[in-house]
N, C-alpha and C. Protein backbone atom coordinates (compact mmCIF):
# COMPACT_ATOMS: atom_id res chain seq x y z
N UNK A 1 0.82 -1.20 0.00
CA UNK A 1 0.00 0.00 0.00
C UNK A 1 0.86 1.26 0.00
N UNK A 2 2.15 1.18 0.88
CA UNK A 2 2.83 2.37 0.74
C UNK A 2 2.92 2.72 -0.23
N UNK A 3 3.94 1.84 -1.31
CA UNK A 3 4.48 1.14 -2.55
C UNK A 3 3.54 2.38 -3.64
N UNK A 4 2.41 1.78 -3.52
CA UNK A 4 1.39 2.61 -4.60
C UNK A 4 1.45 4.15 -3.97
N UNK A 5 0.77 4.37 -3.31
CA UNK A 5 0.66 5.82 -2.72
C UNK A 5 2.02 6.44 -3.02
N UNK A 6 3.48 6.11 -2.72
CA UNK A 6 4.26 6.91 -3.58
C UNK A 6 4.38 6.75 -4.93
N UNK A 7 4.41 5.97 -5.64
CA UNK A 7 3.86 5.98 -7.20
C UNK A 7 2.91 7.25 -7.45
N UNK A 8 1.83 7.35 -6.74
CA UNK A 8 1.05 7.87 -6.56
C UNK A 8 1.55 9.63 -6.74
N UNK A 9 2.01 9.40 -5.73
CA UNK A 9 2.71 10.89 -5.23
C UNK A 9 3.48 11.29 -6.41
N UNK A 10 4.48 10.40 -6.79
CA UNK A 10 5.52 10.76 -7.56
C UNK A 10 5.02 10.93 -9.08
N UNK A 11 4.19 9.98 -9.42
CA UNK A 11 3.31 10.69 -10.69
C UNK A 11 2.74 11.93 -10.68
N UNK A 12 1.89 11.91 -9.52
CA UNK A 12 0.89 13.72 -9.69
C UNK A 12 2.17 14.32 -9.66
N UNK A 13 3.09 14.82 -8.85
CA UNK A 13 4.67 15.40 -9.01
C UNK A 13 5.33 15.77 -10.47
N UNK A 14 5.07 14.49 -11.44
CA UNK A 14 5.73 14.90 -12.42
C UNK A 14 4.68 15.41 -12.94
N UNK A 15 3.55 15.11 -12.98
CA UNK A 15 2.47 15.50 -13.41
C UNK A 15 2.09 17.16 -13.89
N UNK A 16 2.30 17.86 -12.37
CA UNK A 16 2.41 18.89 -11.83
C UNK A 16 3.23 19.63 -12.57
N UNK A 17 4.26 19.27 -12.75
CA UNK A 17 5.73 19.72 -13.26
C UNK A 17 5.80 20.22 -14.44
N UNK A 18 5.70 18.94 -15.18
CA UNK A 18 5.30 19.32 -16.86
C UNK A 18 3.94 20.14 -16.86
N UNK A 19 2.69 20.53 -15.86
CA UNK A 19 1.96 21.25 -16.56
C UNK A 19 2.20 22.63 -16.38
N UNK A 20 2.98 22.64 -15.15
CA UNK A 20 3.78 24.11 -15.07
C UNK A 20 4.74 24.49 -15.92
N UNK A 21 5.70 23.46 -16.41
CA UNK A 21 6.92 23.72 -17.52
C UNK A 21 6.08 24.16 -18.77
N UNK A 22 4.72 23.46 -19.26
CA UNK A 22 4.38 24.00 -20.55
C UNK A 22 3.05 25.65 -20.32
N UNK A 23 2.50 25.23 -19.22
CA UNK A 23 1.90 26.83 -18.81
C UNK A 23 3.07 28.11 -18.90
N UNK A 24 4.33 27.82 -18.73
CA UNK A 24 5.47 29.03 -18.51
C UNK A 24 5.71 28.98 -20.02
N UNK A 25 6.20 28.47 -20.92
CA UNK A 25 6.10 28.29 -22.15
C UNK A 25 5.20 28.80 -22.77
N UNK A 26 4.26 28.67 -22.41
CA UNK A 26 2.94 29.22 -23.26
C UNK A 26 2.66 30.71 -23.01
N UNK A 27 3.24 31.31 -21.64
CA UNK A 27 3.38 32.52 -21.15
C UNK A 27 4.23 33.53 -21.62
N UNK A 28 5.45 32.97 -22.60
CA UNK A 28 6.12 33.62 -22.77
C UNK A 28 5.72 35.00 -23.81
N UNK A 29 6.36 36.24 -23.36
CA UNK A 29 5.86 37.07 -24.36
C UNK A 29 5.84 37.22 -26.01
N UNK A 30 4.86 36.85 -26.35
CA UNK A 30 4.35 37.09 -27.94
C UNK A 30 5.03 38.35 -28.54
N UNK A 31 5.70 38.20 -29.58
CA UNK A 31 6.04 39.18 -30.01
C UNK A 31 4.95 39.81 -31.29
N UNK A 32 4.70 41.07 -31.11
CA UNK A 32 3.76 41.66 -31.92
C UNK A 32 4.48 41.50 -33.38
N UNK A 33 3.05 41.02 -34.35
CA UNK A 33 2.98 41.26 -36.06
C UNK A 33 3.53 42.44 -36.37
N UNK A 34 2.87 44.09 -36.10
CA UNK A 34 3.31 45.04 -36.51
C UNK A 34 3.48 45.75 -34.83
N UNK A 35 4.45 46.73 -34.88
CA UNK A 35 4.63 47.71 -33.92
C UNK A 35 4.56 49.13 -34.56
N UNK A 36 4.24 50.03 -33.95
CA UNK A 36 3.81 51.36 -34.34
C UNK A 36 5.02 52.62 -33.86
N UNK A 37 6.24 52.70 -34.80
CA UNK A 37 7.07 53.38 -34.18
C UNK A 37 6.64 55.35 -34.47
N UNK A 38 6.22 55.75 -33.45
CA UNK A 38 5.79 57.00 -33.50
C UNK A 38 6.90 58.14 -32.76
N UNK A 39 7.33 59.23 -33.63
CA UNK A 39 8.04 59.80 -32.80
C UNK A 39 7.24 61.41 -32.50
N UNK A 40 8.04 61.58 -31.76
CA UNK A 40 7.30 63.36 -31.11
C UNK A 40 7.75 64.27 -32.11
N UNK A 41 6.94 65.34 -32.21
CA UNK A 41 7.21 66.41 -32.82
C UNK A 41 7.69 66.30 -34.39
N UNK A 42 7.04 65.24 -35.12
CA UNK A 42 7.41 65.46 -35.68
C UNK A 42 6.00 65.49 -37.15
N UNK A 43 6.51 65.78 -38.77
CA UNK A 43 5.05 66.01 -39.20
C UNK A 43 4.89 64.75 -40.00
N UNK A 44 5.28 64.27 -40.55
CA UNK A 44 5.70 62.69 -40.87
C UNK A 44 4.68 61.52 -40.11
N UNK A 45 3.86 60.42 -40.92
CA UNK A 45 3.25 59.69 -39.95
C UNK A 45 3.91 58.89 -39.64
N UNK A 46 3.40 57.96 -38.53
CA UNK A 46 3.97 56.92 -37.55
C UNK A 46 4.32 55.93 -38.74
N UNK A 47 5.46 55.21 -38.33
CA UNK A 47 5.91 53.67 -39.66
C UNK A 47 4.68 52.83 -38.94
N UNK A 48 4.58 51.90 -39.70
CA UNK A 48 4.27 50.77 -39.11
C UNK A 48 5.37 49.39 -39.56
N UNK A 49 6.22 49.47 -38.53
CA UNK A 49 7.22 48.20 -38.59
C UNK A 49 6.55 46.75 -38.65
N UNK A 50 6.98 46.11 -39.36
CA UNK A 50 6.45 44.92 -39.50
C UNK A 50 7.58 43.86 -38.69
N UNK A 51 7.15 42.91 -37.56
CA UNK A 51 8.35 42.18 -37.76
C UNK A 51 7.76 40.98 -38.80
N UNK A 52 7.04 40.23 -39.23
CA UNK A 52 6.81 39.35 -39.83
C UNK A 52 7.53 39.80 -41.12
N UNK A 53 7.63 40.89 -41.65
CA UNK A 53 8.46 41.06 -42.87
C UNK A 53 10.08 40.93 -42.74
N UNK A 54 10.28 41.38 -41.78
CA UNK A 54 11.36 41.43 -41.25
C UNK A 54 12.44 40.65 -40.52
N UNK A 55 11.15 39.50 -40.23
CA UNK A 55 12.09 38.72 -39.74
C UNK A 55 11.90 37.27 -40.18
N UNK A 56 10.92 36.87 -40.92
CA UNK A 56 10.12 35.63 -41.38
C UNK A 56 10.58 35.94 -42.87
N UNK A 57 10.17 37.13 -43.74
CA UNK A 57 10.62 36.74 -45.39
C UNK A 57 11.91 37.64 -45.12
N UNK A 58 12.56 38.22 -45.06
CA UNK A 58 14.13 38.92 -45.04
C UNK A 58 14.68 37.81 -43.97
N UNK A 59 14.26 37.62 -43.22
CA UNK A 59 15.13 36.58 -42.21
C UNK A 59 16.26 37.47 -41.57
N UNK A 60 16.15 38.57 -40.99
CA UNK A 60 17.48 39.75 -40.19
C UNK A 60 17.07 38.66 -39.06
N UNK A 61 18.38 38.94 -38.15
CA UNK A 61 18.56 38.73 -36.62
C UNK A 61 17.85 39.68 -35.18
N UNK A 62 17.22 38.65 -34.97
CA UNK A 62 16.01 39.95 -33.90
C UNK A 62 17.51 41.10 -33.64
N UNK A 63 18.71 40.27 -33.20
CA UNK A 63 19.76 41.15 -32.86
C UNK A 63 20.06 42.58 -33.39
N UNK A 64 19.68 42.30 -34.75
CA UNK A 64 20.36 43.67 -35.71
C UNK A 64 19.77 44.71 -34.91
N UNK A 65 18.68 44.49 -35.05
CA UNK A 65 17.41 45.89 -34.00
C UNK A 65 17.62 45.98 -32.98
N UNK A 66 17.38 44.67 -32.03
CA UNK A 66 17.84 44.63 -30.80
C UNK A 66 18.82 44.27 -30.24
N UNK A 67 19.52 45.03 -30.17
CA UNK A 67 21.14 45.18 -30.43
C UNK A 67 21.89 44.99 -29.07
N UNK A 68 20.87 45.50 -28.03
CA UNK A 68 21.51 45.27 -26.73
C UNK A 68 20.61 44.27 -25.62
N UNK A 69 20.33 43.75 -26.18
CA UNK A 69 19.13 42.45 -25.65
C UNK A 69 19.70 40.72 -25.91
N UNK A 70 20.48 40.29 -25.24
CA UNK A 70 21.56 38.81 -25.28
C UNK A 70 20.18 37.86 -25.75
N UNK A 71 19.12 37.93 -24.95
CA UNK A 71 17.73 37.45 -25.18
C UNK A 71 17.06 37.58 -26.30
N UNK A 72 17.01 37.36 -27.78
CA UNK A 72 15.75 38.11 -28.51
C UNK A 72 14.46 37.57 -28.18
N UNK A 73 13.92 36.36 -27.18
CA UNK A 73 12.86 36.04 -26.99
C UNK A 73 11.91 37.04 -25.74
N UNK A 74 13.09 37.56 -25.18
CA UNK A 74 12.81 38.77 -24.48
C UNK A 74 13.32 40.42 -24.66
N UNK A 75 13.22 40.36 -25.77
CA UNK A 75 13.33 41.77 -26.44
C UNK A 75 12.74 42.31 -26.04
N UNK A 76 13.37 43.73 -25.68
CA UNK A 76 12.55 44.90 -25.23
C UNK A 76 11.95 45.86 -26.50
N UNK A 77 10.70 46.72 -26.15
CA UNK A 77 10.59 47.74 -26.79
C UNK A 77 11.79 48.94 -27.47
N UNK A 78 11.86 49.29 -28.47
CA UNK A 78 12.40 50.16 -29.23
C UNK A 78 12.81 51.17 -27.93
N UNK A 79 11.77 51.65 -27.57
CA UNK A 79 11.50 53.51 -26.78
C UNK A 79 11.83 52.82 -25.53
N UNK A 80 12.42 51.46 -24.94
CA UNK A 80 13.08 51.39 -23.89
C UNK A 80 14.03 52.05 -23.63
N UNK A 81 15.14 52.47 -24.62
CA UNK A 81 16.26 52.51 -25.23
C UNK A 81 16.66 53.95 -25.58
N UNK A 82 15.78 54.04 -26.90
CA UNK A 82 15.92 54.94 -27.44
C UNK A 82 14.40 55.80 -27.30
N UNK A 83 14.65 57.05 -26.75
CA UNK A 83 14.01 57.88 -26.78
C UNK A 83 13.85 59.51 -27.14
N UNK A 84 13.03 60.64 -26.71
CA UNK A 84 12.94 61.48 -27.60
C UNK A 84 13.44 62.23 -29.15
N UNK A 85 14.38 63.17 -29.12
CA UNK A 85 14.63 63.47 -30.44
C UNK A 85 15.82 62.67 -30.91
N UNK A 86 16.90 61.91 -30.22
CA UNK A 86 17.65 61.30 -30.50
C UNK A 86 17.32 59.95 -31.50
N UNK A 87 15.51 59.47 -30.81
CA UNK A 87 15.03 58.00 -31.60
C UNK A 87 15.03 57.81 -32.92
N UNK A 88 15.00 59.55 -33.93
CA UNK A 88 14.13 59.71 -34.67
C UNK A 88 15.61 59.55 -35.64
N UNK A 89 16.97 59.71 -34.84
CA UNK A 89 18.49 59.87 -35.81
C UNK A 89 18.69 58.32 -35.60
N UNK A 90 18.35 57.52 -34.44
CA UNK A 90 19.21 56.38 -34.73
C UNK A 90 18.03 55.19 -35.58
N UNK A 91 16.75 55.68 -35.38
CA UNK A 91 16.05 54.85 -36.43
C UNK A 91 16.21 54.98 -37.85
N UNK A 92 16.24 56.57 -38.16
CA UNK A 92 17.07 56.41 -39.54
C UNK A 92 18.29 56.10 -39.97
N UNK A 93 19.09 55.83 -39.15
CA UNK A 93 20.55 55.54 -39.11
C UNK A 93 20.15 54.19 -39.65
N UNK A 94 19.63 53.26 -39.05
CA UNK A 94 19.33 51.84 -38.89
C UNK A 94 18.76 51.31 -40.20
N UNK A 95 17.24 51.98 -40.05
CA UNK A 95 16.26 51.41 -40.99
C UNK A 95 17.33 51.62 -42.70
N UNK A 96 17.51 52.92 -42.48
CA UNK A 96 17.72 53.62 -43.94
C UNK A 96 19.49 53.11 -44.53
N UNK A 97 20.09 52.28 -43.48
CA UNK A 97 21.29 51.79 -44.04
C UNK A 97 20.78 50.69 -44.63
N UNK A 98 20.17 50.01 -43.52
CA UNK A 98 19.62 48.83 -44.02
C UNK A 98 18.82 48.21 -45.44
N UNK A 99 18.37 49.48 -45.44
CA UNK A 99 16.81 49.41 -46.85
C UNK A 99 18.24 49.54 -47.85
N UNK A 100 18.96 50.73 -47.37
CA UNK A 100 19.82 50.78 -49.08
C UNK A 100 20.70 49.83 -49.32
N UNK A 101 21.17 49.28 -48.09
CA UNK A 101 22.26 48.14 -48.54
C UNK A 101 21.14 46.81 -49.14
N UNK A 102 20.42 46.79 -48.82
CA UNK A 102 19.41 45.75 -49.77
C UNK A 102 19.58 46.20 -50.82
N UNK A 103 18.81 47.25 -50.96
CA UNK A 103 18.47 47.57 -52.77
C UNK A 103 20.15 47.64 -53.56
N UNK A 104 20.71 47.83 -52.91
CA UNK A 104 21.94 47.75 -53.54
C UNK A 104 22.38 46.38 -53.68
N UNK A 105 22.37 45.50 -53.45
CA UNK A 105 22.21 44.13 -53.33
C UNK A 105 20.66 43.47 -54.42
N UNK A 106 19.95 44.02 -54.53
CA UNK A 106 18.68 43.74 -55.28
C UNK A 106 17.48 43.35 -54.59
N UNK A 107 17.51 43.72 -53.57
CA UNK A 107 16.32 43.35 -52.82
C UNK A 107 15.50 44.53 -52.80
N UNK A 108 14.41 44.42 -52.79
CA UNK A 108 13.43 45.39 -52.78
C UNK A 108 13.23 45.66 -51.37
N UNK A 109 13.61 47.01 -50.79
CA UNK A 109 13.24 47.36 -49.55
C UNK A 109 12.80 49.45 -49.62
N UNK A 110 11.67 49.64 -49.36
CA UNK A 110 11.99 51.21 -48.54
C UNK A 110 12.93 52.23 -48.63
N UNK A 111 12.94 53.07 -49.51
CA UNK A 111 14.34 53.94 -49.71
C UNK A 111 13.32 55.53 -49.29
N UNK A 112 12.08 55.23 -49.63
CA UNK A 112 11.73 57.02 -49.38
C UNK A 112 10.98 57.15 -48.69
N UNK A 113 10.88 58.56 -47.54
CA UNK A 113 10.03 58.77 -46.82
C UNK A 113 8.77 58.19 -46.73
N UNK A 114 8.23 58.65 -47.61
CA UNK A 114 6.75 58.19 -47.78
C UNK A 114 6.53 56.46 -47.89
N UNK A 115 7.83 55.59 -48.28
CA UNK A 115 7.17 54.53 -48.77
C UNK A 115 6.99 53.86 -46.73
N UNK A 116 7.73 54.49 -45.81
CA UNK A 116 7.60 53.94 -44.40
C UNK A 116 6.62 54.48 -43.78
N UNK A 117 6.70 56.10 -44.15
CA UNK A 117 6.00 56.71 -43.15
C UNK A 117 5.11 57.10 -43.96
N UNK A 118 3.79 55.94 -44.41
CA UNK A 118 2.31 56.32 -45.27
C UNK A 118 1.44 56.77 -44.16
N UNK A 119 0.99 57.17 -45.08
CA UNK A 119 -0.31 58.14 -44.25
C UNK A 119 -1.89 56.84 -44.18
């Protein structure tokens, strides 16, 4: 009778275990389809960043963007980082090297204002 009752025990245990190991898994933060990079003051509309373009058909490294994050499954927000008028030089620094070294290469990416920041 002991015999069973720890069987017992030791099953619900693992039991327990794995449904907590896959509940934390399932918790983990979702990374958003599109993000809405909006800056202040300025007259230009908000981009709408895609990561599914970005990271599913171009295939970049969450890294390239998130540059100071060892984690990309826990990537932080952009405006963690980078904020007010400074956001608006290192996103174009970024985006706009990036888009041209594609097209220079032959890939079709974003070279003009308007084609990021549509209205």
């Amino acid at each position: 009778m002991k015999t069973r009752t720890y069987l017992i025990t030791v099953l619900l245990a693992f039991v327990c275990t794995f449904l907590f190991a896959v509940a934390t898994a399932s918790a983990q933060k979702k990374v958003p389809d599109t993000v809405t990079l909006k800056m202040e003051k300025t007259t230009l509309p908000p981009v709408m960043f895609s990561h599914i373009t970005h990271t599913q058909k171009t295939k970049i490294n969450c890294t390239v963007c998130h540059h100071k994050d060892s984690d990309p499954k826990e990537a932080q927000a952009c405006k963690v980082c980078h904020q007010g008028p400074e956001a608006k030089d290192v996103f174009h620094k970024k985006c706009q090297t990036c888009h041209k070294e594609s097209t220079a290469k032959g890939v079709k990416a974003p070279t003009q204002c308007t084609e990021c920041h549509k209205k």
